[in-house]
PDB file of N, CA and C in Angstrom:
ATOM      1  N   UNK A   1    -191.066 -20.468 -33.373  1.00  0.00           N
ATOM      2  CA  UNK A   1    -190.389 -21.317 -34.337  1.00  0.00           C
ATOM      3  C   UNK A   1    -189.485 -20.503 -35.253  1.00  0.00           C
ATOM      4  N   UNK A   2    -190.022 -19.236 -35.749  1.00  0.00           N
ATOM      5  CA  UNK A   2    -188.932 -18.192 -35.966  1.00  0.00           C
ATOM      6  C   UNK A   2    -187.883 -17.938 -35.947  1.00  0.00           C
ATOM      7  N   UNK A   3    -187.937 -17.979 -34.524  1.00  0.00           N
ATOM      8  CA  UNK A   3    -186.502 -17.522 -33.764  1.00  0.00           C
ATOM      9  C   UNK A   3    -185.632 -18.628 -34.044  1.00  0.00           C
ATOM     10  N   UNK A   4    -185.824 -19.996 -33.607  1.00  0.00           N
ATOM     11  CA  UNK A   4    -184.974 -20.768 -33.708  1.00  0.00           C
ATOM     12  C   UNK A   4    -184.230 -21.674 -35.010  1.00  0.00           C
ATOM     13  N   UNK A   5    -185.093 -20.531 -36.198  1.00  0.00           N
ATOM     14  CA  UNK A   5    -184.262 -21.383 -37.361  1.00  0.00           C
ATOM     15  C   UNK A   5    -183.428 -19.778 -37.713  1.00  0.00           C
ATOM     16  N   UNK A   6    -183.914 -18.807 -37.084  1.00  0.00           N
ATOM     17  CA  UNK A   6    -182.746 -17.465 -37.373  1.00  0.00           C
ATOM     18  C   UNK A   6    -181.649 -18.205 -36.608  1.00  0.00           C
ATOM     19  N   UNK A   7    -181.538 -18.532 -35.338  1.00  0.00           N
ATOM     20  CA  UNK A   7    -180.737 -18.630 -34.540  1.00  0.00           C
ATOM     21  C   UNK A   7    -180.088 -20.166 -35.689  1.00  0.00           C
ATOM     22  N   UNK A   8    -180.225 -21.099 -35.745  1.00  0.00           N
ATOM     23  CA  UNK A   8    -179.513 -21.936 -36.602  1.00  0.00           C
ATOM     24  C   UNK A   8    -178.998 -21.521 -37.889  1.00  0.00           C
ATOM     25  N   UNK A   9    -179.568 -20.407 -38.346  1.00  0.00           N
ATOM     26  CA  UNK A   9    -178.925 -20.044 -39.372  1.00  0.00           C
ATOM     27  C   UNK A   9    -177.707 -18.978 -39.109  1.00  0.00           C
ATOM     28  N   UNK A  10    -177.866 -18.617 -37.885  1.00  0.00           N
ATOM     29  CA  UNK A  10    -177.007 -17.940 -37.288  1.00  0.00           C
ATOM     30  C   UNK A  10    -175.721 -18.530 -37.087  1.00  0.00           C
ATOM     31  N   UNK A  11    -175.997 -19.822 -37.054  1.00  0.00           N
ATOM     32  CA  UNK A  11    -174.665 -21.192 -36.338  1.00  0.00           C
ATOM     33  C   UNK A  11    -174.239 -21.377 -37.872  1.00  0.00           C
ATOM     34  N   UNK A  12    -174.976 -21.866 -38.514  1.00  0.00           N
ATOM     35  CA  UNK A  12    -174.536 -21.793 -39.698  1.00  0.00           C
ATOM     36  C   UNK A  12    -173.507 -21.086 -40.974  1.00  0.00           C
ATOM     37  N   UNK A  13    -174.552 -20.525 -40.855  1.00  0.00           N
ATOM     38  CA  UNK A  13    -174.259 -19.333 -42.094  1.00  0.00           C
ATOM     39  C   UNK A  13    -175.003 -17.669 -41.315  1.00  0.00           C
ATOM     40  N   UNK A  14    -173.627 -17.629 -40.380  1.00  0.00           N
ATOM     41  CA  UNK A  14    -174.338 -15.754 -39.987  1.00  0.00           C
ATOM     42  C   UNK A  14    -174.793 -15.039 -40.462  1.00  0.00           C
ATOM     43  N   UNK A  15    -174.638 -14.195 -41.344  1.00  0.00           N
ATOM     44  CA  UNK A  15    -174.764 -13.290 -42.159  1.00  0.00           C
ATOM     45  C   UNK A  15    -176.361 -13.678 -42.854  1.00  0.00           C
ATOM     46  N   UNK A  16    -176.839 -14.398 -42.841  1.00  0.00           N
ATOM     47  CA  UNK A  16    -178.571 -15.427 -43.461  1.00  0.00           C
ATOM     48  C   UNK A  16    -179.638 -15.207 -42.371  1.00  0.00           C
ATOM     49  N   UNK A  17    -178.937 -15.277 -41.065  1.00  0.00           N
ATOM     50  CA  UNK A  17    -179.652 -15.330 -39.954  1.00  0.00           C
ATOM     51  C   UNK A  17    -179.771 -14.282 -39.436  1.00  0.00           C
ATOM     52  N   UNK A  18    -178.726 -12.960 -39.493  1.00  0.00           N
ATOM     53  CA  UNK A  18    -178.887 -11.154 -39.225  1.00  0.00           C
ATOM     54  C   UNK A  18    -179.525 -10.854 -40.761  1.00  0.00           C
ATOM     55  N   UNK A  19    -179.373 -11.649 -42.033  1.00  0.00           N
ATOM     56  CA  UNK A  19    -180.478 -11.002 -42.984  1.00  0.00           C
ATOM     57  C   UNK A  19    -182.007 -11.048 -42.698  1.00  0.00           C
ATOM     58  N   UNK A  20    -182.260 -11.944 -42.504  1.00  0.00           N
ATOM     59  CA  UNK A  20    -183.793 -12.595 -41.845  1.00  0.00           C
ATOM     60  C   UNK A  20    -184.143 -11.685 -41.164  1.00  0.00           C
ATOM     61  N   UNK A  21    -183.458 -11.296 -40.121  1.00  0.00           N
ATOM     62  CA  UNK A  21    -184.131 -10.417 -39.043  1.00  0.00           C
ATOM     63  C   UNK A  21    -184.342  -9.398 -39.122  1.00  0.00           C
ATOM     64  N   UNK A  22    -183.295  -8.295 -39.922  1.00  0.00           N
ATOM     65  CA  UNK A  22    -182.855  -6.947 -40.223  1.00  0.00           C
ATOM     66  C   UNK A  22    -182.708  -6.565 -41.329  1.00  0.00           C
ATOM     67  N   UNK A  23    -182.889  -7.059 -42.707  1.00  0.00           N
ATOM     68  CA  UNK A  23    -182.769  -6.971 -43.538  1.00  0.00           C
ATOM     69  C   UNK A  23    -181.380  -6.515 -44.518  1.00  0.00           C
ATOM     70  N   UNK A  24    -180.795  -5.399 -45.089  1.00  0.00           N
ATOM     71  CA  UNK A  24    -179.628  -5.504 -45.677  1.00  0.00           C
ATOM     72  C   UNK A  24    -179.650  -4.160 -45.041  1.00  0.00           C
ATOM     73  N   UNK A  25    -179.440  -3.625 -43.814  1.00  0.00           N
ATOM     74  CA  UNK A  25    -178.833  -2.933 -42.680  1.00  0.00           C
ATOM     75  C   UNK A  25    -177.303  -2.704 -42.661  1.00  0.00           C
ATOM     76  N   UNK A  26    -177.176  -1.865 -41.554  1.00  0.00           N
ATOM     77  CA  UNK A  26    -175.430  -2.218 -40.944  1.00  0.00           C
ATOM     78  C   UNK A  26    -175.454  -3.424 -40.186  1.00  0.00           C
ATOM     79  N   UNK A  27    -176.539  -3.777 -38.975  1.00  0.00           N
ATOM     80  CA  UNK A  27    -175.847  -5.306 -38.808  1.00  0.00           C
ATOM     81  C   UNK A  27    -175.428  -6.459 -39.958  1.00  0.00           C
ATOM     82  N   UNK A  28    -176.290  -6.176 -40.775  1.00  0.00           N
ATOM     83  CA  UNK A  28    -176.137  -7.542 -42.060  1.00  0.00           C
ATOM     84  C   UNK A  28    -174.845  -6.970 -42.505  1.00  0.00           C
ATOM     85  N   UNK A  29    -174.211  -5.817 -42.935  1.00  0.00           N
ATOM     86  CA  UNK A  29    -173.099  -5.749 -43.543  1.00  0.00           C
ATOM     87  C   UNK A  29    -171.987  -6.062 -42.335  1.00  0.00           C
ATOM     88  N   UNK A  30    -172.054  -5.431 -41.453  1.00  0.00           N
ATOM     89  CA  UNK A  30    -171.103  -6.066 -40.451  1.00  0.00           C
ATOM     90  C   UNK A  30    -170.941  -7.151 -39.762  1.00  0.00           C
ATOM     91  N   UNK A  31    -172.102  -8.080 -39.920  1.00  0.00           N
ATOM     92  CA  UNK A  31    -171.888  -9.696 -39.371  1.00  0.00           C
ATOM     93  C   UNK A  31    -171.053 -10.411 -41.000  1.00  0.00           C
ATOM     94  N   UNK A  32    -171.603  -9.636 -41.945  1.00  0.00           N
ATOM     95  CA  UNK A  32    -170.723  -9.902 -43.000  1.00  0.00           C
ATOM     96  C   UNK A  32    -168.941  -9.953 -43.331  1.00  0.00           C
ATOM     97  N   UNK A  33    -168.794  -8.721 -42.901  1.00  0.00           N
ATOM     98  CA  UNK A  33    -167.664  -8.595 -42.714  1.00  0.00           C
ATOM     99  C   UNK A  33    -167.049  -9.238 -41.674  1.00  0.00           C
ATOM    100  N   UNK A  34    -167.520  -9.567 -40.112  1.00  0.00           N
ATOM    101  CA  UNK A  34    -166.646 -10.316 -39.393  1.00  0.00           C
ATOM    102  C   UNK A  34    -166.943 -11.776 -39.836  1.00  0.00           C
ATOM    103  N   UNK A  35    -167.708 -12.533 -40.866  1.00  0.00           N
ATOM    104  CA  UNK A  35    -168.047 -13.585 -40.849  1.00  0.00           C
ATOM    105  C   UNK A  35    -166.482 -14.079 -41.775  1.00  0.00           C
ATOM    106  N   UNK A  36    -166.281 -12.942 -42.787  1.00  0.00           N
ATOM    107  CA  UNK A  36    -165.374 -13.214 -43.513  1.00  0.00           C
ATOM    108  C   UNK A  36    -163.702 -13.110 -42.869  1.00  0.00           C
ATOM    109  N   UNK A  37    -163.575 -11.953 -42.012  1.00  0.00           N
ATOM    110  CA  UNK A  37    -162.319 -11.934 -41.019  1.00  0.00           C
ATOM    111  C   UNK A  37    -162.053 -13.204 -40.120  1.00  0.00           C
ATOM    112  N   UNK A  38    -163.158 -13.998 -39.500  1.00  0.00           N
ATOM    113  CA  UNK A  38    -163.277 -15.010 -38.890  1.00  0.00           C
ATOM    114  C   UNK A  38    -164.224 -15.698 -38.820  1.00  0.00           C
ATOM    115  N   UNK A  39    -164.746 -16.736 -38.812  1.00  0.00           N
ATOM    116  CA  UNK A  39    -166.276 -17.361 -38.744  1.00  0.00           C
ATOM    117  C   UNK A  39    -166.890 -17.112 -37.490  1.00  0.00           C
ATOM    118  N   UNK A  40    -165.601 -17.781 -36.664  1.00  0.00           N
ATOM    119  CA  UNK A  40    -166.308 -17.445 -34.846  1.00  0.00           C
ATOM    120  C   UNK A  40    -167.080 -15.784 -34.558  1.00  0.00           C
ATOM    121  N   UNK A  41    -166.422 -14.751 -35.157  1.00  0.00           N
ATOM    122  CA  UNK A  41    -166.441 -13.526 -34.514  1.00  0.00           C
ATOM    123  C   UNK A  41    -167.997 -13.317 -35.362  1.00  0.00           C
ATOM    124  N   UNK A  42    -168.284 -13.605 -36.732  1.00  0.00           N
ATOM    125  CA  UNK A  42    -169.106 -13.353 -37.156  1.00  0.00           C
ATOM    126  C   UNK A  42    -170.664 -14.211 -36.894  1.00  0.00           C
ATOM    127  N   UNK A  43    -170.319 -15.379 -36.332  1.00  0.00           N
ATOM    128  CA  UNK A  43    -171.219 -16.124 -36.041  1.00  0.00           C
ATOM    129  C   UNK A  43    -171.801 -15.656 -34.420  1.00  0.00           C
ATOM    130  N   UNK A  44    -170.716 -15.180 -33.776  1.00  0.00           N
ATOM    131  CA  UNK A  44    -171.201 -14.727 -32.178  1.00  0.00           C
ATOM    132  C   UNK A  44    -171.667 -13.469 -32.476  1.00  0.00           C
ATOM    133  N   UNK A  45    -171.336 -12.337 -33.483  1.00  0.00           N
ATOM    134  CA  UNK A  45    -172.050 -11.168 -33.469  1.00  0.00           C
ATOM    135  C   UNK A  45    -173.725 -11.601 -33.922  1.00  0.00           C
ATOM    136  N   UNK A  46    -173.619 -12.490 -34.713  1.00  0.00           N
ATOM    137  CA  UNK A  46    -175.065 -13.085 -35.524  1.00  0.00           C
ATOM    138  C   UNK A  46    -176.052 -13.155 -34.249  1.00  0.00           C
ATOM    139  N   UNK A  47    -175.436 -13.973 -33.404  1.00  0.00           N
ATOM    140  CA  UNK A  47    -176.717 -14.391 -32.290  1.00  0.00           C
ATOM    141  C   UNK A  47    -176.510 -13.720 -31.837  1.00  0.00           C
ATOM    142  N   UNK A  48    -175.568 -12.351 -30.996  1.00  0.00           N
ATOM    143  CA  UNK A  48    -176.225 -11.425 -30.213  1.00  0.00           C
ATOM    144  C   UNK A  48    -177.134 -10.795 -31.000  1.00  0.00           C
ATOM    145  N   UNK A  49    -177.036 -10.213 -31.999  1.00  0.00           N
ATOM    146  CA  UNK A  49    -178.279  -9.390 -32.819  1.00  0.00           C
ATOM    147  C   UNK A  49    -179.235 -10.228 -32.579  1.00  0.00           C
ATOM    148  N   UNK A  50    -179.248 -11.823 -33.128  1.00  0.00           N
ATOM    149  CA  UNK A  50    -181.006 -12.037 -32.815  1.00  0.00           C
ATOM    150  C   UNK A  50    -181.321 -12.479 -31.567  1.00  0.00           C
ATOM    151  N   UNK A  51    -180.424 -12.674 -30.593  1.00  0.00           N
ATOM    152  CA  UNK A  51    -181.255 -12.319 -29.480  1.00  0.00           C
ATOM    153  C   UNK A  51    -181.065 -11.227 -28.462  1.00  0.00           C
ATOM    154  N   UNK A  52    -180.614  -9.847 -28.696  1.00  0.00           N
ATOM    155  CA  UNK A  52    -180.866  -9.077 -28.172  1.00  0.00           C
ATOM    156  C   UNK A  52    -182.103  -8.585 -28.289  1.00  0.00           C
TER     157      UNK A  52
END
């Protein structure tokens, strides 16, 4: 059940859903940063992190 509200928060709001998982890391700063360059780019980096 975990997984699948990271992963919606991932669709959501990226950067919430790589915090959850990884805490305030380089993924969290860099799904950050592409969330803000583009939503798409930052929202598809979001779910590869949580489900790789």
């Amino acid at each position: 059940m975990g997984s699948f509200i990271e992963i919606l928060l991932a669709v959501l709001i990226p950067p919430v859903g790589v915090f959850l998982r990884s805490g305030c890391g380089l993924e969290f700063w860099l799904c950050l940063l592409l969330t803000f360059l583009g939503y798409v780019p930052g929202m598809v980096y979001a779910i590869w992190v949580l489900t790789k």
